[in-house]
N, C-alpha and C. Protein backbone atom coordinates (compact mmCIF):
# COMPACT_ATOMS: atom_id res chain seq x y z
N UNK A 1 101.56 -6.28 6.98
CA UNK A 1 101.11 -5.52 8.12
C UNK A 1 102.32 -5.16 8.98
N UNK A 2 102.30 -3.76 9.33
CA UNK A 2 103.25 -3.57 10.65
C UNK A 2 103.25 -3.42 11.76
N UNK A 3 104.22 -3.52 12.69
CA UNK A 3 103.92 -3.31 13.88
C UNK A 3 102.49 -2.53 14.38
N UNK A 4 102.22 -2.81 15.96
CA UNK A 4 101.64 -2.21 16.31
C UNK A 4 102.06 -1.61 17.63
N UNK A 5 101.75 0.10 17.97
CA UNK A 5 102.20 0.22 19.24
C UNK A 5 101.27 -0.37 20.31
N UNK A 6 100.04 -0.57 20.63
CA UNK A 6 99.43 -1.16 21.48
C UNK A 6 98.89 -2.32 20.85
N UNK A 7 99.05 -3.26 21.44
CA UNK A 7 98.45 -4.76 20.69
C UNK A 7 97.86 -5.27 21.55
N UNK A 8 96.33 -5.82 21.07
CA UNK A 8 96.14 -6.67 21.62
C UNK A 8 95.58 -8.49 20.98
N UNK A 9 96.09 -9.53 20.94
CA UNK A 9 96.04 -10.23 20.20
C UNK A 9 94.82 -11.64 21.02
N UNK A 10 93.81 -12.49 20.10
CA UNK A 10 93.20 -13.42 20.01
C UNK A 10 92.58 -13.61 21.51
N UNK A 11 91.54 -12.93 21.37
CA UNK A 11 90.21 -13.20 22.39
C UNK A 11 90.54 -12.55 23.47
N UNK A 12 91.11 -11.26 23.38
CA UNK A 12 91.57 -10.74 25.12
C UNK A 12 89.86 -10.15 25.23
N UNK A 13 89.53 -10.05 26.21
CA UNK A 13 88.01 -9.37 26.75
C UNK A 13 88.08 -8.22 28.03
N UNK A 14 87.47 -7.32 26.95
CA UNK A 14 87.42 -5.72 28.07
C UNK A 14 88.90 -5.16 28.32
N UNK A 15 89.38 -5.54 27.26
CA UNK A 15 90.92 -4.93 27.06
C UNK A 15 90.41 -3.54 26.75
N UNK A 16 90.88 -2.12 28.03
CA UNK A 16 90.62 -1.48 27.62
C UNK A 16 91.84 -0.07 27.26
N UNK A 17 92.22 0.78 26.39
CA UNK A 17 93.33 1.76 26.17
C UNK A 17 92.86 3.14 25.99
N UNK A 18 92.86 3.28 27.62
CA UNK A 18 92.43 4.72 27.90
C UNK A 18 93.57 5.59 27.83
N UNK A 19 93.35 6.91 26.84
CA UNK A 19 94.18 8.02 27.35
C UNK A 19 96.09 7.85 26.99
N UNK A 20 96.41 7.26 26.03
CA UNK A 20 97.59 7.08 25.68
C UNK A 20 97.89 7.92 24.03
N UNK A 21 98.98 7.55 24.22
CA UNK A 21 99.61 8.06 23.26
C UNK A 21 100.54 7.27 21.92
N UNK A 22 100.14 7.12 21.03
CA UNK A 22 101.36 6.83 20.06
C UNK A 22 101.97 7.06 18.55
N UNK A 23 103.08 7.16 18.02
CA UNK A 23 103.38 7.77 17.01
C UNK A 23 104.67 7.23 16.78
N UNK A 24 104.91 6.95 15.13
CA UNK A 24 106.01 6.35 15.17
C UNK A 24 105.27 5.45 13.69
N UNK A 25 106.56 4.45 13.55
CA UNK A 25 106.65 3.30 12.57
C UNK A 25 105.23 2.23 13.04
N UNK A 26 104.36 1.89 12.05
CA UNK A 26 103.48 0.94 11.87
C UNK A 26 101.89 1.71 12.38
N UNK A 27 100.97 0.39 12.95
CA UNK A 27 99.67 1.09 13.63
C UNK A 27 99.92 1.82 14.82
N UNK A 28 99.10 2.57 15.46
CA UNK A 28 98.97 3.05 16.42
C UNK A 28 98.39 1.68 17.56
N UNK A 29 97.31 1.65 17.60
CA UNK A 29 96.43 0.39 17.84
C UNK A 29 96.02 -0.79 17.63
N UNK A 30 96.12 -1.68 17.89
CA UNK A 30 95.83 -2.42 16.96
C UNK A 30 95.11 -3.99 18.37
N UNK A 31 93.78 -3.88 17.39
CA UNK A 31 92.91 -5.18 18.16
C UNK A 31 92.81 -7.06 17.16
N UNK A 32 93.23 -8.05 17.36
CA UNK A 32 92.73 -8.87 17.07
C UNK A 32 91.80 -9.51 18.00
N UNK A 33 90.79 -9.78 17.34
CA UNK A 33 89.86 -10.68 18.25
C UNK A 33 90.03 -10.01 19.84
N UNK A 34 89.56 -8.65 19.61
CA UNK A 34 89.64 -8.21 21.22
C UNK A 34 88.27 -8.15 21.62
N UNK A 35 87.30 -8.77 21.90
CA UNK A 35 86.35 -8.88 22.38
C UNK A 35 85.52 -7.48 23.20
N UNK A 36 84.53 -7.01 22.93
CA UNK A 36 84.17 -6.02 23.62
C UNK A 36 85.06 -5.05 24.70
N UNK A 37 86.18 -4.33 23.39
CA UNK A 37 87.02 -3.14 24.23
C UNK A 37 86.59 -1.93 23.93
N UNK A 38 88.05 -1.01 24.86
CA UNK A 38 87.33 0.52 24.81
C UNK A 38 88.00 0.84 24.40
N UNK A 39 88.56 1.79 23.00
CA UNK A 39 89.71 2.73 22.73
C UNK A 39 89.12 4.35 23.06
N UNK A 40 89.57 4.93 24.09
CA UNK A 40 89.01 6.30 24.81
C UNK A 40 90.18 7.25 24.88
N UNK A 41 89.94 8.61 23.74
CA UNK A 41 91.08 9.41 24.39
C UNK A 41 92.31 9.33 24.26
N UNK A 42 92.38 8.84 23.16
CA UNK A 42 94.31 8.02 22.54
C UNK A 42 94.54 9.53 21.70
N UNK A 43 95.52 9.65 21.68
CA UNK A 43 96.19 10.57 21.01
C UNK A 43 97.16 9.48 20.28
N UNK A 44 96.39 9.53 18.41
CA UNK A 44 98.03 8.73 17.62
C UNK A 44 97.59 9.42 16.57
N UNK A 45 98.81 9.79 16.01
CA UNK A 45 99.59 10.82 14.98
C UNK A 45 100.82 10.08 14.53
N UNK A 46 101.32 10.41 13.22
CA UNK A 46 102.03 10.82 12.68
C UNK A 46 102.28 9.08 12.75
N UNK A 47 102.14 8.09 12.49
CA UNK A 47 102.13 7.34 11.74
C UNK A 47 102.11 6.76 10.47
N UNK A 48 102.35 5.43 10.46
CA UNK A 48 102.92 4.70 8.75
C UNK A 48 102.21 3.65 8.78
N UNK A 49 100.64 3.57 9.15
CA UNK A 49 100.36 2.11 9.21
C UNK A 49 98.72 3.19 9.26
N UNK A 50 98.39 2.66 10.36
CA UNK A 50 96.53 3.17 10.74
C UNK A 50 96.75 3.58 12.26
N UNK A 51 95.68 4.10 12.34
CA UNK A 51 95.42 4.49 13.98
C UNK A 51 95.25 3.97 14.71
N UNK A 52 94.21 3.43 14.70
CA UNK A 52 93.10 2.15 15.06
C UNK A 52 93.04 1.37 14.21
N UNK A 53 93.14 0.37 14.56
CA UNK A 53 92.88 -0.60 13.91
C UNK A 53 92.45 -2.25 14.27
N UNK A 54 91.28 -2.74 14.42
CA UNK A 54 90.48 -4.10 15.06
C UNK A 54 90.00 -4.69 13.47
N UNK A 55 90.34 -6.01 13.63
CA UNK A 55 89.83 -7.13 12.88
C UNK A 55 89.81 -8.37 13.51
N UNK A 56 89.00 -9.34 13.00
CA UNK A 56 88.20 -10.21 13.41
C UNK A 56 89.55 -11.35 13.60
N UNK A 57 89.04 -12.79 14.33
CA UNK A 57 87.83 -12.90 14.52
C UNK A 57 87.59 -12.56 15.86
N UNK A 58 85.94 -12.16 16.28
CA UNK A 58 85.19 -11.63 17.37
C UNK A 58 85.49 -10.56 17.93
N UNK A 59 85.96 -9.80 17.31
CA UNK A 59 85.83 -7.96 17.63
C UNK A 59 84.81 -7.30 18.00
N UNK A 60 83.86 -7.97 18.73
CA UNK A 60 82.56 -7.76 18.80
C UNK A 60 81.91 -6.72 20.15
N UNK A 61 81.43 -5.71 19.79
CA UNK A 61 80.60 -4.78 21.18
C UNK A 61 82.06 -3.60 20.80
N UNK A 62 83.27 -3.36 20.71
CA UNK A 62 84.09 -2.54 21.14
C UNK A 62 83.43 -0.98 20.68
N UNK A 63 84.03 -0.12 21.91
CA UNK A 63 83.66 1.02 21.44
C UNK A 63 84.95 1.80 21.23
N UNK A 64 84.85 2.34 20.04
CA UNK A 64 85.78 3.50 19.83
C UNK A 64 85.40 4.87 19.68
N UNK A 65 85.92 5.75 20.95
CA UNK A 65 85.10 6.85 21.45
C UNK A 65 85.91 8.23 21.56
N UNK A 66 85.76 8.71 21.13
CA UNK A 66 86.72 10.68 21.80
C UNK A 66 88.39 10.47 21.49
N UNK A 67 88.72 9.83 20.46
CA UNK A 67 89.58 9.48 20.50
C UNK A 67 90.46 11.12 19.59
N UNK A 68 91.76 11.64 18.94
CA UNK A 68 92.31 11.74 18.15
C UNK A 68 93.43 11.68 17.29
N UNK A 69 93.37 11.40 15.80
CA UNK A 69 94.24 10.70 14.86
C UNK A 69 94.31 11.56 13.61
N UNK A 70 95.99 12.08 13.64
CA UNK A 70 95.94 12.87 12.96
C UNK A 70 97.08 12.18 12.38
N UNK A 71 97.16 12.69 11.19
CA UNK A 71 98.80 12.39 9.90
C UNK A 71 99.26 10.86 9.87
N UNK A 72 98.41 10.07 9.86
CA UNK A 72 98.37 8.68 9.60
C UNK A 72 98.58 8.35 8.06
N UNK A 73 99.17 7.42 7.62
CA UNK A 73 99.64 6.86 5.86
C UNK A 73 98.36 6.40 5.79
N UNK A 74 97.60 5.00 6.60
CA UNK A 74 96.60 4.07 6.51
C UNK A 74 95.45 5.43 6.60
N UNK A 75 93.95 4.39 7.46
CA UNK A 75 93.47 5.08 7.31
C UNK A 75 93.44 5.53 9.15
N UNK A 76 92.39 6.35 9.56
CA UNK A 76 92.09 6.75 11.33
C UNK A 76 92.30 5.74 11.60
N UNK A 77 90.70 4.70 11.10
CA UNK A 77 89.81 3.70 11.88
C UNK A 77 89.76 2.72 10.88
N UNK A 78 90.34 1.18 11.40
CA UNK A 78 89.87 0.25 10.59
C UNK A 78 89.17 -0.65 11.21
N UNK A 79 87.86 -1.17 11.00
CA UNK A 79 87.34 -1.88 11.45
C UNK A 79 86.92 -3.28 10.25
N UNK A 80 87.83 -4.26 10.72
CA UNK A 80 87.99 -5.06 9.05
C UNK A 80 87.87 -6.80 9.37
N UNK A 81 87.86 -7.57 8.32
CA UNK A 81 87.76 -8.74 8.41
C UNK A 81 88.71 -9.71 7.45
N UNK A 82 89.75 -10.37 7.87
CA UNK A 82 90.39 -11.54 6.88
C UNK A 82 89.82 -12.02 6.76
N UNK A 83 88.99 -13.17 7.99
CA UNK A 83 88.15 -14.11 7.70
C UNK A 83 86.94 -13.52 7.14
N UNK A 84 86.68 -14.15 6.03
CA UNK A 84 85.20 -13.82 5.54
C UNK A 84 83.86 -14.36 6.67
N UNK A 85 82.95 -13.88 7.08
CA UNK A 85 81.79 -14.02 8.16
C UNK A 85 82.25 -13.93 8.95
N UNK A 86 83.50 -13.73 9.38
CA UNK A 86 83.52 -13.49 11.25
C UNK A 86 83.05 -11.85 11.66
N UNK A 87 83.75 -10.87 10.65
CA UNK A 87 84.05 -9.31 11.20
C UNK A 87 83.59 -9.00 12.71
N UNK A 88 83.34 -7.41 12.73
CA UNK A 88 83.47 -7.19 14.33
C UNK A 88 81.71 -6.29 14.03
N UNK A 89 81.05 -7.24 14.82
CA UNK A 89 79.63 -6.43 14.52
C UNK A 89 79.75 -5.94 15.83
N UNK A 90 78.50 -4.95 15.81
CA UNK A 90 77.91 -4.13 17.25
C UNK A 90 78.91 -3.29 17.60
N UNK A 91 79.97 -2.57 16.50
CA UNK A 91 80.95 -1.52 16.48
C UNK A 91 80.47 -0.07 17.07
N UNK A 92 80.75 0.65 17.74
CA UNK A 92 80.53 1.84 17.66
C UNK A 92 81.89 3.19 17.64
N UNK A 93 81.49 3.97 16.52
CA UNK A 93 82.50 4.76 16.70
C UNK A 93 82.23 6.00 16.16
N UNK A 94 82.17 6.93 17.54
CA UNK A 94 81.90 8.30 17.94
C UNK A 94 83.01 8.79 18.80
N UNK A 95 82.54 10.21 18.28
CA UNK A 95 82.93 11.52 18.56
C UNK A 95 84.71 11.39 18.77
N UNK A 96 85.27 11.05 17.35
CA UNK A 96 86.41 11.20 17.50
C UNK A 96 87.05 12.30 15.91
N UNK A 97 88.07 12.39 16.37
CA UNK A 97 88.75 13.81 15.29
C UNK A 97 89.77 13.07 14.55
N UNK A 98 89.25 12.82 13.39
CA UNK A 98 90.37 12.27 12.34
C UNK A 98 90.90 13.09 11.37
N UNK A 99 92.16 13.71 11.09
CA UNK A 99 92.59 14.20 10.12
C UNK A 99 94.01 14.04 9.42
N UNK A 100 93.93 14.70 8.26
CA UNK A 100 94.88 13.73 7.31
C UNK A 100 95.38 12.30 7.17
N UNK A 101 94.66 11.53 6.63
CA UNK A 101 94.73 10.07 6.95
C UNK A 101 94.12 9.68 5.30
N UNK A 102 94.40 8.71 5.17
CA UNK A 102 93.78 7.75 3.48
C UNK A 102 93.07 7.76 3.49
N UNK A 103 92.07 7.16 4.92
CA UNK A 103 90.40 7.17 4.90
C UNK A 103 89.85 7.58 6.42
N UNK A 104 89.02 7.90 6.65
CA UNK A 104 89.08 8.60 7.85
C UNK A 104 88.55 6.81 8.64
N UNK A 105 87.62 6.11 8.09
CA UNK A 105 86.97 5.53 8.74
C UNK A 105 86.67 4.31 7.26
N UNK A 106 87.41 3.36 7.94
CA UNK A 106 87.35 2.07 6.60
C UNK A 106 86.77 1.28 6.85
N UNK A 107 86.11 0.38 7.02
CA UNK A 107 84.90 -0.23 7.30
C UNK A 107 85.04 -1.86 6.15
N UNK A 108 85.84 -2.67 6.50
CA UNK A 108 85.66 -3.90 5.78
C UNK A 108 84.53 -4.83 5.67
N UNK A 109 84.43 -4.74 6.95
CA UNK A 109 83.17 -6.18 7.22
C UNK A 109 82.80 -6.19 8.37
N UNK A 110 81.15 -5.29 8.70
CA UNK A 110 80.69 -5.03 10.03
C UNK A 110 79.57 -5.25 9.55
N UNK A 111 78.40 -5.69 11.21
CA UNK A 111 77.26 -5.65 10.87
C UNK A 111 76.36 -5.34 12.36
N UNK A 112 75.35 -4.56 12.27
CA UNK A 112 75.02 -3.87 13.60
C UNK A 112 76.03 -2.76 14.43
N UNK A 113 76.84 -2.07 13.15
CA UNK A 113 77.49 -1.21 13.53
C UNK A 113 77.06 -0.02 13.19
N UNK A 114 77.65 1.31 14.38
CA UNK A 114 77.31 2.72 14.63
C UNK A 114 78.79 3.42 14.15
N UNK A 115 78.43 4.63 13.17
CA UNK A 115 79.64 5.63 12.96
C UNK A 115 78.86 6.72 13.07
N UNK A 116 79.07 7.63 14.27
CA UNK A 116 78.61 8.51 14.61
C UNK A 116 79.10 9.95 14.92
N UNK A 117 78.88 11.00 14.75
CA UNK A 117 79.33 12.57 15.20
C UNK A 117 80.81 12.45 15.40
N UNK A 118 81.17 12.00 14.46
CA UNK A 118 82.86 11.89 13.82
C UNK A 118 83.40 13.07 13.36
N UNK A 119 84.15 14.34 13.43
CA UNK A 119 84.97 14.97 12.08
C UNK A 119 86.20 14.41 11.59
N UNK A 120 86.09 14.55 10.31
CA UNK A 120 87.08 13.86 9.80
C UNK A 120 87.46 14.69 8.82
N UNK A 121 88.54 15.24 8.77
CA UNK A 121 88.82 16.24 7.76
C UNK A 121 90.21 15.81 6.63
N UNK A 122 90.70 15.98 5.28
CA UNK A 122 91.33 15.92 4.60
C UNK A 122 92.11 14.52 4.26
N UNK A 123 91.07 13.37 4.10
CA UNK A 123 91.46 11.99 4.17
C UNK A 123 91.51 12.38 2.52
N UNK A 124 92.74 11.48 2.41
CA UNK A 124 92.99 11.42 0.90
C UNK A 124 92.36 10.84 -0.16
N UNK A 125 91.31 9.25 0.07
CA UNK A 125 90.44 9.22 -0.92
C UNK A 125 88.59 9.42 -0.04
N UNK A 126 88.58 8.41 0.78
CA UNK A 126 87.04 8.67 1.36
C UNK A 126 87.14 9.05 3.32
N UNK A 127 85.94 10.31 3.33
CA UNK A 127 86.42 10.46 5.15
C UNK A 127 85.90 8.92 5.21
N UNK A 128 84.56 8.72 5.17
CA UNK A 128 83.99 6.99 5.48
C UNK A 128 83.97 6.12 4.02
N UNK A 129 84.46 5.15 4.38
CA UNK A 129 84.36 4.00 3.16
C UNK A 129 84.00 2.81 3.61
N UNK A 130 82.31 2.47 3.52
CA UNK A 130 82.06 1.18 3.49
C UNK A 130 82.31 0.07 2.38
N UNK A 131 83.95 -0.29 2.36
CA UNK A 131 84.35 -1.31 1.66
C UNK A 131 83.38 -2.27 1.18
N UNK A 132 83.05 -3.53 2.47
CA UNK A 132 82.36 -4.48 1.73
C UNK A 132 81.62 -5.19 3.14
N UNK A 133 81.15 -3.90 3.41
CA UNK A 133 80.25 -4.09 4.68
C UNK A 133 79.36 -4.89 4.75
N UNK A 134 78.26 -5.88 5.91
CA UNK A 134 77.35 -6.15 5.45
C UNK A 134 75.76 -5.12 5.88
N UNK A 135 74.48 -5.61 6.18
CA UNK A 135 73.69 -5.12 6.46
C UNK A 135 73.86 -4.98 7.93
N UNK A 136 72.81 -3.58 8.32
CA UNK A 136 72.53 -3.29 9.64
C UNK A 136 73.15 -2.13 10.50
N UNK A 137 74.28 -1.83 9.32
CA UNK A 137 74.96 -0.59 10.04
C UNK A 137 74.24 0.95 10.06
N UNK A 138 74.95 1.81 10.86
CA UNK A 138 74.12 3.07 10.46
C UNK A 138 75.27 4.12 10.49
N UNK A 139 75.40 5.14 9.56
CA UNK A 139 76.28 6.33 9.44
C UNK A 139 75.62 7.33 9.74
N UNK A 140 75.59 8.12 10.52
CA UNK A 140 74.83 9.58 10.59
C UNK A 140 75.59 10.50 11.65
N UNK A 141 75.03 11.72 11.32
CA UNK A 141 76.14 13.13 12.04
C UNK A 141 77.35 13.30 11.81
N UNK A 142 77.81 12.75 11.20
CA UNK A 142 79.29 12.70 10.86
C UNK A 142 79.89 14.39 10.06
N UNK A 143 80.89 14.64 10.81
CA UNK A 143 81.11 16.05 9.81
C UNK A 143 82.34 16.23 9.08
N UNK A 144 82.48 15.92 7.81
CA UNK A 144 83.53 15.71 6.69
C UNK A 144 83.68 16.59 6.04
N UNK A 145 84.96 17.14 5.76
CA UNK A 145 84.92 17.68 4.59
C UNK A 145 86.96 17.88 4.48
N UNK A 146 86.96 18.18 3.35
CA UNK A 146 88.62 18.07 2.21
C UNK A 146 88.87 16.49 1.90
N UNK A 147 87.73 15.65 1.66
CA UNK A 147 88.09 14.29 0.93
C UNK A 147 88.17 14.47 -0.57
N UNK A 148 89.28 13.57 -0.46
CA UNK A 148 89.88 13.76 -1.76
C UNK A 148 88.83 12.88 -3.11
N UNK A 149 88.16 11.57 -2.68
CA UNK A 149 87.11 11.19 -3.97
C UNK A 149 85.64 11.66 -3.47
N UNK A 150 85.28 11.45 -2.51
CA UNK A 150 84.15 11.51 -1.57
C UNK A 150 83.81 11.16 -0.11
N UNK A 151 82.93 12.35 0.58
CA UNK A 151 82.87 12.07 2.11
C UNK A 151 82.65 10.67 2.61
N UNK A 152 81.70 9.77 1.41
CA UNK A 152 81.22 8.61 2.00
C UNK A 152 81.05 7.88 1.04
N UNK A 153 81.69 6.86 0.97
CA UNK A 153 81.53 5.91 -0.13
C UNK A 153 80.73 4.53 0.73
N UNK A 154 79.29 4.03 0.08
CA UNK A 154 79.19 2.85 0.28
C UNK A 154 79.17 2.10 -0.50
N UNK A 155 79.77 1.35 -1.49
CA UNK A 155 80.47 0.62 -2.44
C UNK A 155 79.40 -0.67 -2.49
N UNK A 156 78.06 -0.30 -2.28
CA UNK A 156 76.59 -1.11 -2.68
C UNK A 156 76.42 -1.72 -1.88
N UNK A 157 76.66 -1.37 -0.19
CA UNK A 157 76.37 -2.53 0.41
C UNK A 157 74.94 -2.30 1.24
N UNK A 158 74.06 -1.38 0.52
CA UNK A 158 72.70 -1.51 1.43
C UNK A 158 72.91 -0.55 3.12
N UNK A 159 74.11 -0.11 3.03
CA UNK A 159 74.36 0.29 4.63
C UNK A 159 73.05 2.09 4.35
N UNK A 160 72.41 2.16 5.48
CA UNK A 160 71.72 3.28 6.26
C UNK A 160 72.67 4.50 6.39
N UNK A 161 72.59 5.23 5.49
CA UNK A 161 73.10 6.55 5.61
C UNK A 161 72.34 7.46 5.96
N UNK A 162 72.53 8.39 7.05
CA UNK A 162 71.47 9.49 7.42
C UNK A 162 72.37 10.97 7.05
């Protein structure tokens, strides 16, 4: 893993990163265990890592909202889990503009999570990829298109596609 330009590390709460900017070597963002935050309105581009990026443990409630992420290596949005059963449930993430990126929206291990009225254009294998999600999430409105395997992969995990 590389750097991150905004970090926030192990149980910070209502850590929120309105309205910034970053670009450069590694993530743009990056949450451990940030407890119900806001990513609002970030402008990150042209990165070598991911945009966003929150994993467990207790990533729980954050919203990621209006954000945009363009020319990223990784993917936009990672919302993921090392520890197996912890991930970041009760996710939401709307109305943000992802383009050229690996995956627009990667999805390791969530549950009671929202991906909503997203565009995500020219991610190199999936715009959304529910890796190895569990139950309860929901995908809908989302507007994709130039993925390179498919707009939406859910890789059997039962997730609610509308």
């Amino acid at each position: 893993m590389e750097s991150h330009q905004y970090d926030c590390h192990n149980v910070g709460e209502d850590i929120n990163y309105l309205y910034n900017e970053a670009t450069g070597r590694g993530t743009g963002m990056g949450g451990v265990g940030c407890y119900t935050g806001l990513y609002k309105g970030n402008n990150l581009h042209d990165l070598t890592d991911y945009g966003i990026e929150i994993y467990d443990p207790y990533c729980e409630g954050v919203l990621i909202i209006y954000n945009a992420i363009q020319r990223v290596s990784g993917g936009g949005i990672l919302i993921g889990a090392s520890i197996s059963s912890y991930g970041c449930p009760n996710v939401e993430v709307s109305w943000n503009q992802i383009t050229t990126t690996m995956y627009g929206v990667l999805v390791v291990e969530s549950t009671g999570s929202t991906i909503h009225d997203n565009t995500i254009s020219n991610s190199a294998r999936y715009g959304i990829y529910l890796c190895t999600a569990t139950s309860g999430n929901q995908v809908y409105s989302n507007t994709i298109s130039g993925s390179g395997y498919s707009s939406i992969m859910d890789n059997g995990t039962g997730i609610l596609i509308n």
